[in-house]
PDB file of N, CA and C in Angstrom:
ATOM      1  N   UNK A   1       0.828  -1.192   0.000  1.00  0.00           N
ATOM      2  CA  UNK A   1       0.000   0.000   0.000  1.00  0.00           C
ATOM      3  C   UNK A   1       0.874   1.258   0.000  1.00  0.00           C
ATOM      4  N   UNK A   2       1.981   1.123   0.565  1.00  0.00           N
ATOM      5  CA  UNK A   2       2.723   2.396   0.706  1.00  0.00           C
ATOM      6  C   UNK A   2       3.483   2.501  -0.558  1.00  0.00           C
ATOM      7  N   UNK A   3       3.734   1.523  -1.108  1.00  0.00           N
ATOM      8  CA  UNK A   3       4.695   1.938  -2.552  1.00  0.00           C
ATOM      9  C   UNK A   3       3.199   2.415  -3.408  1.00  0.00           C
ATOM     10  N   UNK A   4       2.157   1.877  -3.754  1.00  0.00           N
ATOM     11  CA  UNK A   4       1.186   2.326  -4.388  1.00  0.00           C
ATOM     12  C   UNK A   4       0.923   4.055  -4.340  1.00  0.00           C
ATOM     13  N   UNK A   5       0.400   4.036  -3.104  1.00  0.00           N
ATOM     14  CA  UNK A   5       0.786   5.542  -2.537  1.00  0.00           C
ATOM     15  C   UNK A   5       1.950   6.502  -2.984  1.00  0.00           C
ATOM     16  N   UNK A   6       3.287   6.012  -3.002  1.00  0.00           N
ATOM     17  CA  UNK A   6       4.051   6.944  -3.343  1.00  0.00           C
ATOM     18  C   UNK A   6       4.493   6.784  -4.548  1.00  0.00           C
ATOM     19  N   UNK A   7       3.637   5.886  -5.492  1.00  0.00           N
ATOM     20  CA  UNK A   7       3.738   5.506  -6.780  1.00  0.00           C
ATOM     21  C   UNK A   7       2.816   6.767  -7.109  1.00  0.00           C
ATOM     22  N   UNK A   8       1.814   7.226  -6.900  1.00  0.00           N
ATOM     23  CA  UNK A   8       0.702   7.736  -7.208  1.00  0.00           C
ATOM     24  C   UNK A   8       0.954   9.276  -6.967  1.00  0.00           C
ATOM     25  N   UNK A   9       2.160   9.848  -5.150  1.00  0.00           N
ATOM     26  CA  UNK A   9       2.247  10.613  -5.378  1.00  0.00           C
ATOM     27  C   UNK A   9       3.283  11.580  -6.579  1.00  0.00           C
ATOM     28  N   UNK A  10       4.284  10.633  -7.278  1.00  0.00           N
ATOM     29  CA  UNK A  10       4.775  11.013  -8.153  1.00  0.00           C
ATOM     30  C   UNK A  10       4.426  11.081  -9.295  1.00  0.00           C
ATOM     31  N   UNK A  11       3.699  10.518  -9.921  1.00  0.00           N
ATOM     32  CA  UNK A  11       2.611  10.899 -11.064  1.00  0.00           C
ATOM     33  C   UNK A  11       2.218  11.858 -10.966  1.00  0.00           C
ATOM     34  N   UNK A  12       0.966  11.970  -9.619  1.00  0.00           N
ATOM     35  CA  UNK A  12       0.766  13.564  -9.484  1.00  0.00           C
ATOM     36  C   UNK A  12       1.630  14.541  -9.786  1.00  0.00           C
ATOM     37  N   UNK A  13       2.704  14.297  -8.907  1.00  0.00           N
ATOM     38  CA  UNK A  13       3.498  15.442  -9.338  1.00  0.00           C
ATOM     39  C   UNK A  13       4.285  15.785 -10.492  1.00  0.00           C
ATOM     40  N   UNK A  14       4.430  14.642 -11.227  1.00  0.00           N
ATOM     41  CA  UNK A  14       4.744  14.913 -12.503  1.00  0.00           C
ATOM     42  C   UNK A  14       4.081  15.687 -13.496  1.00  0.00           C
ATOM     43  N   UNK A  15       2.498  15.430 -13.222  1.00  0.00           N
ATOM     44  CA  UNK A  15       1.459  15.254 -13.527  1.00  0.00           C
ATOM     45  C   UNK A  15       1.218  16.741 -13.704  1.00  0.00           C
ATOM     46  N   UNK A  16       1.100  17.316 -12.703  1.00  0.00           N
ATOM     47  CA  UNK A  16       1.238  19.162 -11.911  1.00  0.00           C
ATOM     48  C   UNK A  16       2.663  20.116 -12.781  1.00  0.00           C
ATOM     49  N   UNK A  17       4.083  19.120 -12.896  1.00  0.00           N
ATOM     50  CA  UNK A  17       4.767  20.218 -12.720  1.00  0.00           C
ATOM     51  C   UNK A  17       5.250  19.767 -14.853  1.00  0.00           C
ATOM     52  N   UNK A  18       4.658  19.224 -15.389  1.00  0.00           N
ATOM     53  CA  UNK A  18       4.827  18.943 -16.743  1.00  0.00           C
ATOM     54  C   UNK A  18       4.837  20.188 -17.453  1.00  0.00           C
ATOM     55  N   UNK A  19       3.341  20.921 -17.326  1.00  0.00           N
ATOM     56  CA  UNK A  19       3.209  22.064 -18.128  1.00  0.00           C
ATOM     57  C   UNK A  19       3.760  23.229 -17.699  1.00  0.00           C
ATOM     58  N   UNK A  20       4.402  23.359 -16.455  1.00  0.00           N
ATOM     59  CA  UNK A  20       4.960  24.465 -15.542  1.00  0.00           C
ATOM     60  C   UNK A  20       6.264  24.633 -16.224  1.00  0.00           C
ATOM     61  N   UNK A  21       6.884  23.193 -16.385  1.00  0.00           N
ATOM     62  CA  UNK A  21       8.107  23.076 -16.765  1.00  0.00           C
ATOM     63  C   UNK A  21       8.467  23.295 -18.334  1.00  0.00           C
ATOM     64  N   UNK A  22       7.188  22.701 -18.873  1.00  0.00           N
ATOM     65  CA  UNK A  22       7.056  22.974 -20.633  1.00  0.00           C
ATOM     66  C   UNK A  22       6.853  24.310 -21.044  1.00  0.00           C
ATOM     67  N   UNK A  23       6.146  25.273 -19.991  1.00  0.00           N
ATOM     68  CA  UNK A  23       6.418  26.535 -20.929  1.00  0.00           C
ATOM     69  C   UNK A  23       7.524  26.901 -20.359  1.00  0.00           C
ATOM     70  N   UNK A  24       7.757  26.829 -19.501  1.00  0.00           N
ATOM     71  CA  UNK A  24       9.318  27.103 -19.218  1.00  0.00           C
ATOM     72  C   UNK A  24      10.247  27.009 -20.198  1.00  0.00           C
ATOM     73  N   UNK A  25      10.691  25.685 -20.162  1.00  0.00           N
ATOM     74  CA  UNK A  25      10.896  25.263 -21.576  1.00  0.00           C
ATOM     75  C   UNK A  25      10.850  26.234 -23.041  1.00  0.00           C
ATOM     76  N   UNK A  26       9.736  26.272 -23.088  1.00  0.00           N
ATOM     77  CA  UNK A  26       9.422  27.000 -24.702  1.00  0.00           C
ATOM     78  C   UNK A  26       9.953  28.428 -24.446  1.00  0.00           C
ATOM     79  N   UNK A  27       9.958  28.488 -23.339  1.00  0.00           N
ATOM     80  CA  UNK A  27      10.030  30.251 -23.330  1.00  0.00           C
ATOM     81  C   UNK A  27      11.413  30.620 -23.350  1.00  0.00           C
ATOM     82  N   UNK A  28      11.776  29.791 -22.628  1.00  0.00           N
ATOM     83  CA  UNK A  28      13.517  29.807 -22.480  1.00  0.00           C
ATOM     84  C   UNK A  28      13.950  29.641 -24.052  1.00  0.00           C
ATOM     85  N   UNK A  29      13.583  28.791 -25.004  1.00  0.00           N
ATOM     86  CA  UNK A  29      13.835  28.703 -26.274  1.00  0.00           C
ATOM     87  C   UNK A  29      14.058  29.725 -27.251  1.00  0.00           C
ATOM     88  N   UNK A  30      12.297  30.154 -26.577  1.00  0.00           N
ATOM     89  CA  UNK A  30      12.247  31.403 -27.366  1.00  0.00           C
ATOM     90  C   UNK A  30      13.121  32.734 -27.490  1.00  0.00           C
ATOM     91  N   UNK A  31      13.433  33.220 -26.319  1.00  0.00           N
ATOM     92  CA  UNK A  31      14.445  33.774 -25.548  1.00  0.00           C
ATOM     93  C   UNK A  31      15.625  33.807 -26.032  1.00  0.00           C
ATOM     94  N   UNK A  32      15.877  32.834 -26.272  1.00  0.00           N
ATOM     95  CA  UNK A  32      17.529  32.015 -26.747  1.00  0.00           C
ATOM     96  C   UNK A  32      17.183  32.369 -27.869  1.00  0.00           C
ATOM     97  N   UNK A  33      16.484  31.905 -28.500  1.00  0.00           N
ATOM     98  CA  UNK A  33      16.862  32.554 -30.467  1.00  0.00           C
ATOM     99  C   UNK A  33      16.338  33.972 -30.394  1.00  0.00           C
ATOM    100  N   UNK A  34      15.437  34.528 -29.222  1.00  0.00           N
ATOM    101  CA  UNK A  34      15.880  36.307 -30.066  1.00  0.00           C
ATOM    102  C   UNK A  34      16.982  36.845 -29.778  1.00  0.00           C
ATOM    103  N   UNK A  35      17.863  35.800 -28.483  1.00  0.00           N
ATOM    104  CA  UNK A  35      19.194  36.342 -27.982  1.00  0.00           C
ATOM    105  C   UNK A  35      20.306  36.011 -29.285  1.00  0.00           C
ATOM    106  N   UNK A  36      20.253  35.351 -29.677  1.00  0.00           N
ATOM    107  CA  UNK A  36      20.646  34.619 -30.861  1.00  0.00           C
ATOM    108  C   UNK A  36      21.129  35.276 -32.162  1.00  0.00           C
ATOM    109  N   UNK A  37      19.771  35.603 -32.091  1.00  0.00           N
ATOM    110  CA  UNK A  37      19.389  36.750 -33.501  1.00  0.00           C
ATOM    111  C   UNK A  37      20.015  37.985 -33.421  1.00  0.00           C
ATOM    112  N   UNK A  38      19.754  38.645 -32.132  1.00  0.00           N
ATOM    113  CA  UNK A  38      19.850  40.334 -32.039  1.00  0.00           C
ATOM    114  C   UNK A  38      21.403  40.355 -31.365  1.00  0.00           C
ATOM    115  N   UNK A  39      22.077  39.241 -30.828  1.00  0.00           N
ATOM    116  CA  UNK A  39      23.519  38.903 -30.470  1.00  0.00           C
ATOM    117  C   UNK A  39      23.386  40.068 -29.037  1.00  0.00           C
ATOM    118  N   UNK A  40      22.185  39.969 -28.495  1.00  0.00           N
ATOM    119  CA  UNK A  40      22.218  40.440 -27.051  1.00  0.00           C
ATOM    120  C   UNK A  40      22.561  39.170 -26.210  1.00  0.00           C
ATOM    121  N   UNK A  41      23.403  39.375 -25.260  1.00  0.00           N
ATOM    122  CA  UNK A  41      24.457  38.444 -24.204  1.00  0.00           C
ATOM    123  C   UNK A  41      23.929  38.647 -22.674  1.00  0.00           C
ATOM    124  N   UNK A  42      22.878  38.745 -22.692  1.00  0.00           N
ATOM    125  CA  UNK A  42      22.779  39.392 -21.350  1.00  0.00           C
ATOM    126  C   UNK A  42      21.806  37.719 -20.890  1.00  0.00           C
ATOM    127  N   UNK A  43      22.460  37.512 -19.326  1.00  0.00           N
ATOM    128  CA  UNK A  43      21.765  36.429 -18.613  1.00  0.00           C
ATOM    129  C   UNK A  43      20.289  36.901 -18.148  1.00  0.00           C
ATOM    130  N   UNK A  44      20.038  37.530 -17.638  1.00  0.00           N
ATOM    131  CA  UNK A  44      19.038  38.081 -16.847  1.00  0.00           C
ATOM    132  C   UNK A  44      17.490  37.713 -17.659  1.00  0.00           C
ATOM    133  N   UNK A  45      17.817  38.322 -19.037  1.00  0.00           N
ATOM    134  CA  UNK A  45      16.948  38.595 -19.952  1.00  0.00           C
ATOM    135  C   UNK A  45      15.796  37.299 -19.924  1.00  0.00           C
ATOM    136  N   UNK A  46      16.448  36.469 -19.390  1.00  0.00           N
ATOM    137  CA  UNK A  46      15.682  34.953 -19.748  1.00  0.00           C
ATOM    138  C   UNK A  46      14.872  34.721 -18.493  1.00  0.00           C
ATOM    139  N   UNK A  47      15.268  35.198 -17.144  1.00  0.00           N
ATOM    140  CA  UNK A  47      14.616  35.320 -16.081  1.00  0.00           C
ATOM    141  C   UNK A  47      12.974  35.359 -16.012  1.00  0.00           C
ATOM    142  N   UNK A  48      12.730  37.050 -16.166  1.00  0.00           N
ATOM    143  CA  UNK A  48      11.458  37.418 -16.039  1.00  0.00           C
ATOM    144  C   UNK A  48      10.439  36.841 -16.983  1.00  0.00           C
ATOM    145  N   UNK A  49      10.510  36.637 -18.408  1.00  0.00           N
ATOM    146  CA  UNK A  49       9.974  35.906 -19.239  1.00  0.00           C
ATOM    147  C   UNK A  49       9.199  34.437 -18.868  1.00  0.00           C
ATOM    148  N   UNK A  50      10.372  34.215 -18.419  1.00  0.00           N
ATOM    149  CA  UNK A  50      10.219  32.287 -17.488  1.00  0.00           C
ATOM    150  C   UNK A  50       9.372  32.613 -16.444  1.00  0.00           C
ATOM    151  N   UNK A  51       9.757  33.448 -15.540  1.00  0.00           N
ATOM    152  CA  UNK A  51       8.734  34.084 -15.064  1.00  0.00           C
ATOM    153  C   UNK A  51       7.232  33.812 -14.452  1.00  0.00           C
ATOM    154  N   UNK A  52       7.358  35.075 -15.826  1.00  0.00           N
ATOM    155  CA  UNK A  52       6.089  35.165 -15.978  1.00  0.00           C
ATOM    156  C   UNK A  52       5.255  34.111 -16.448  1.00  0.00           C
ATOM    157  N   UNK A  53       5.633  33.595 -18.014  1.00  0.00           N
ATOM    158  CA  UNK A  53       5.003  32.385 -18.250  1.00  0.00           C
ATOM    159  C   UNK A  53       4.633  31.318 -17.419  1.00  0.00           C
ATOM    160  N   UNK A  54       5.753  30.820 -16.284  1.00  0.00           N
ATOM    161  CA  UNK A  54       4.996  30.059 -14.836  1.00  0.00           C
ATOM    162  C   UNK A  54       3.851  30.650 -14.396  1.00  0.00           C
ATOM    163  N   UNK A  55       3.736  31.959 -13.870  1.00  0.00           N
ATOM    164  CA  UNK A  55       2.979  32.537 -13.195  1.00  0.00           C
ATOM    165  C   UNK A  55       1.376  32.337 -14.160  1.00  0.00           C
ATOM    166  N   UNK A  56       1.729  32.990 -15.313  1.00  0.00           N
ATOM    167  CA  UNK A  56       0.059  32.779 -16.336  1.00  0.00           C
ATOM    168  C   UNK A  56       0.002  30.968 -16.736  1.00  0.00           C
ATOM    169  N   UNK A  57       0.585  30.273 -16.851  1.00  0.00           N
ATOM    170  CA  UNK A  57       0.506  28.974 -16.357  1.00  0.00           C
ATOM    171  C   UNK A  57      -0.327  28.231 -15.630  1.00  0.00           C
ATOM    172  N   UNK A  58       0.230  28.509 -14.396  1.00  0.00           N
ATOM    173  CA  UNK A  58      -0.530  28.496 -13.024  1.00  0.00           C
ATOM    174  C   UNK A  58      -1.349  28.422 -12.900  1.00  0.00           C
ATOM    175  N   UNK A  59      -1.588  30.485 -13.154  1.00  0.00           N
ATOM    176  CA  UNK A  59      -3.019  30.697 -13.084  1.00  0.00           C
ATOM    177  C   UNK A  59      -3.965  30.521 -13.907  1.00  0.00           C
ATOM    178  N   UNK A  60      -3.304  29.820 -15.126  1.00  0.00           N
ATOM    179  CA  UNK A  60      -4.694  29.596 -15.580  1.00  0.00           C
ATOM    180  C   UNK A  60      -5.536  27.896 -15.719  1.00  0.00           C
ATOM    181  N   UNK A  61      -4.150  27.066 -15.415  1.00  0.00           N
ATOM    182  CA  UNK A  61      -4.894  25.925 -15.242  1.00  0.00           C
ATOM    183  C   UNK A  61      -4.950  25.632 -13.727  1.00  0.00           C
ATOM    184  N   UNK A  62      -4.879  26.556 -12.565  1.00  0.00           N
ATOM    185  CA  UNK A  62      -5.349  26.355 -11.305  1.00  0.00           C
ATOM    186  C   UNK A  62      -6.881  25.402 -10.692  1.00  0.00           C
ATOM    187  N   UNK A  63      -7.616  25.669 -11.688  1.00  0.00           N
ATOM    188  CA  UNK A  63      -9.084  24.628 -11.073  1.00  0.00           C
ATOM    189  C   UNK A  63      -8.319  23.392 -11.919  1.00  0.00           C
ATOM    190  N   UNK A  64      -7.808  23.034 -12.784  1.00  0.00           N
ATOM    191  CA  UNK A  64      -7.216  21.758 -13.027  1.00  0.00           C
ATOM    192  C   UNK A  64      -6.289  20.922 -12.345  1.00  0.00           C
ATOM    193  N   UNK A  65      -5.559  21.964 -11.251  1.00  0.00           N
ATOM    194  CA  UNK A  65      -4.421  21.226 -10.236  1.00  0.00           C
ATOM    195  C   UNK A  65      -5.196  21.037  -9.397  1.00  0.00           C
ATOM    196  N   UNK A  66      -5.950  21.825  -9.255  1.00  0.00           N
ATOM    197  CA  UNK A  66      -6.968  21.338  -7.382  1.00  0.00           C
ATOM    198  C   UNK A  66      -7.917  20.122  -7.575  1.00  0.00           C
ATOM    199  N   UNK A  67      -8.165  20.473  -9.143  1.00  0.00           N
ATOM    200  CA  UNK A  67      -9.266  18.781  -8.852  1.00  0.00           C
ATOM    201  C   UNK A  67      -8.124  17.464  -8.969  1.00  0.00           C
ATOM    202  N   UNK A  68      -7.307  17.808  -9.448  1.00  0.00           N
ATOM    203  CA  UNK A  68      -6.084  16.584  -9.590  1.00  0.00           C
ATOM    204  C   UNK A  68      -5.580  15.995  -8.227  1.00  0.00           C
ATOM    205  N   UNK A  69      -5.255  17.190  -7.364  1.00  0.00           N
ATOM    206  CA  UNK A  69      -4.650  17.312  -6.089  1.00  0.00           C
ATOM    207  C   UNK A  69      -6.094  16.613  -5.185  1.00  0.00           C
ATOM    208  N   UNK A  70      -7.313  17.312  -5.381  1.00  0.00           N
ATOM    209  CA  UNK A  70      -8.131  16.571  -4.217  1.00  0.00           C
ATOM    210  C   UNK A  70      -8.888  15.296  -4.951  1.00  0.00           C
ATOM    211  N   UNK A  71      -8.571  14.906  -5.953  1.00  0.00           N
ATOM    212  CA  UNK A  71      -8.503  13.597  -6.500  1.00  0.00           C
ATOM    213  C   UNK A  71      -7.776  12.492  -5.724  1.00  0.00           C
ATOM    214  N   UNK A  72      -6.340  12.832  -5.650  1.00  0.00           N
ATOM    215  CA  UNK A  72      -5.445  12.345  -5.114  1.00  0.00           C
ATOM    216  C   UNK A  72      -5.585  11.981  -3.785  1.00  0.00           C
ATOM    217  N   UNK A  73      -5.707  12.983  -2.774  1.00  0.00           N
ATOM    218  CA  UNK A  73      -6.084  12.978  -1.254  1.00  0.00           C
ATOM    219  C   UNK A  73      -7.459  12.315  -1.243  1.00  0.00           C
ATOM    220  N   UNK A  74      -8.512  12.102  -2.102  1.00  0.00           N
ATOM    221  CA  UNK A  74      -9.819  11.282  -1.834  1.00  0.00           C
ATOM    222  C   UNK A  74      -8.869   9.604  -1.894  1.00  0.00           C
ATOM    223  N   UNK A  75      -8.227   9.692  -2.965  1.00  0.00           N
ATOM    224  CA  UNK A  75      -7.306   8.234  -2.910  1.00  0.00           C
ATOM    225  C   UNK A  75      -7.122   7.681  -1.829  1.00  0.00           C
ATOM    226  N   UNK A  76      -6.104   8.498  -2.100  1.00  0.00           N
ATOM    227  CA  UNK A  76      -4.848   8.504  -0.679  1.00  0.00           C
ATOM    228  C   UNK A  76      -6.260   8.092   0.254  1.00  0.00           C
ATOM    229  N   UNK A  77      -6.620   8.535   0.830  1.00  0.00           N
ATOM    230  CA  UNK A  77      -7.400   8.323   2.143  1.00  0.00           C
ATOM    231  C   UNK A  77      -8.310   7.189   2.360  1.00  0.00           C
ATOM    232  N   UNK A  78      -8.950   7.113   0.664  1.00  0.00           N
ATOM    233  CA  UNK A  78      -9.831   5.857   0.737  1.00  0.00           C
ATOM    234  C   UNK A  78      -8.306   4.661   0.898  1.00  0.00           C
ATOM    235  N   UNK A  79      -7.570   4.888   0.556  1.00  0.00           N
ATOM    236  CA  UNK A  79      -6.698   3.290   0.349  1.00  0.00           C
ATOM    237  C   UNK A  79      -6.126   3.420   1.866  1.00  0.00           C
ATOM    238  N   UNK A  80      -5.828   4.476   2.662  1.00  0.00           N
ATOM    239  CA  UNK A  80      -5.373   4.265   4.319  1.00  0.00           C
ATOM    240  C   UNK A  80      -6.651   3.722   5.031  1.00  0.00           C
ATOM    241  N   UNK A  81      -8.141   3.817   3.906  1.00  0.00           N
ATOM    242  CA  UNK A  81      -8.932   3.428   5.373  1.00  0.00           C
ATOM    243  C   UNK A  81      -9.650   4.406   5.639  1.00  0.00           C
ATOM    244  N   UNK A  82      -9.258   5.640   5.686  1.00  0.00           N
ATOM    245  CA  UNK A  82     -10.294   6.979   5.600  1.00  0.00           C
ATOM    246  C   UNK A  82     -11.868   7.176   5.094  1.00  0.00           C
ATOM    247  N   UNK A  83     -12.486   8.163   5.184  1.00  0.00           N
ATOM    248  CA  UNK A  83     -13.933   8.225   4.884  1.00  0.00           C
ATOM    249  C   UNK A  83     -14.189   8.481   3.394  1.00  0.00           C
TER     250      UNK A  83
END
């Protein structure tokens, strides 16, 4: 029961941090070829972008992590025995 459990909580969390990490990802890309292009060298630049894209991310698939997340904890609880 306990490997099931922590089988399940890593999915979740894979599950949660996939698209967080994918625009990340894209954005950082993106970033990189206008740094690329315009032969601006600056680290920083890639920061706020990444950012932000987490942040509108987030917020916009937020009712999709909470039903995932209290999906999970209805699990979790029915398989300890819980109500």
């Amino acid at each position: 029961m306990a490997v099931e459990v922590s089988q399940n909580a890593l999915w979740v969390a894979a599950m949660l941090l996939a698209p967080l990490l994918g625009s990340a990802l894209l954005v950082g890309l993106l970033v990189s070829i206008f740094q690329a292009v315009t032969q601006i060298n600056e680290l920083t630049i890639t920061f706020i972008p990444k950012m932000v894209a987490v942040l509108g991310v987030t917020f916009l698939l937020l009712p999709w992590f909470i039903s995932v997340l209290v999906a999970y904890t209805r699990e979790t609880l029915h398989l300890l025995g819980g109500p």
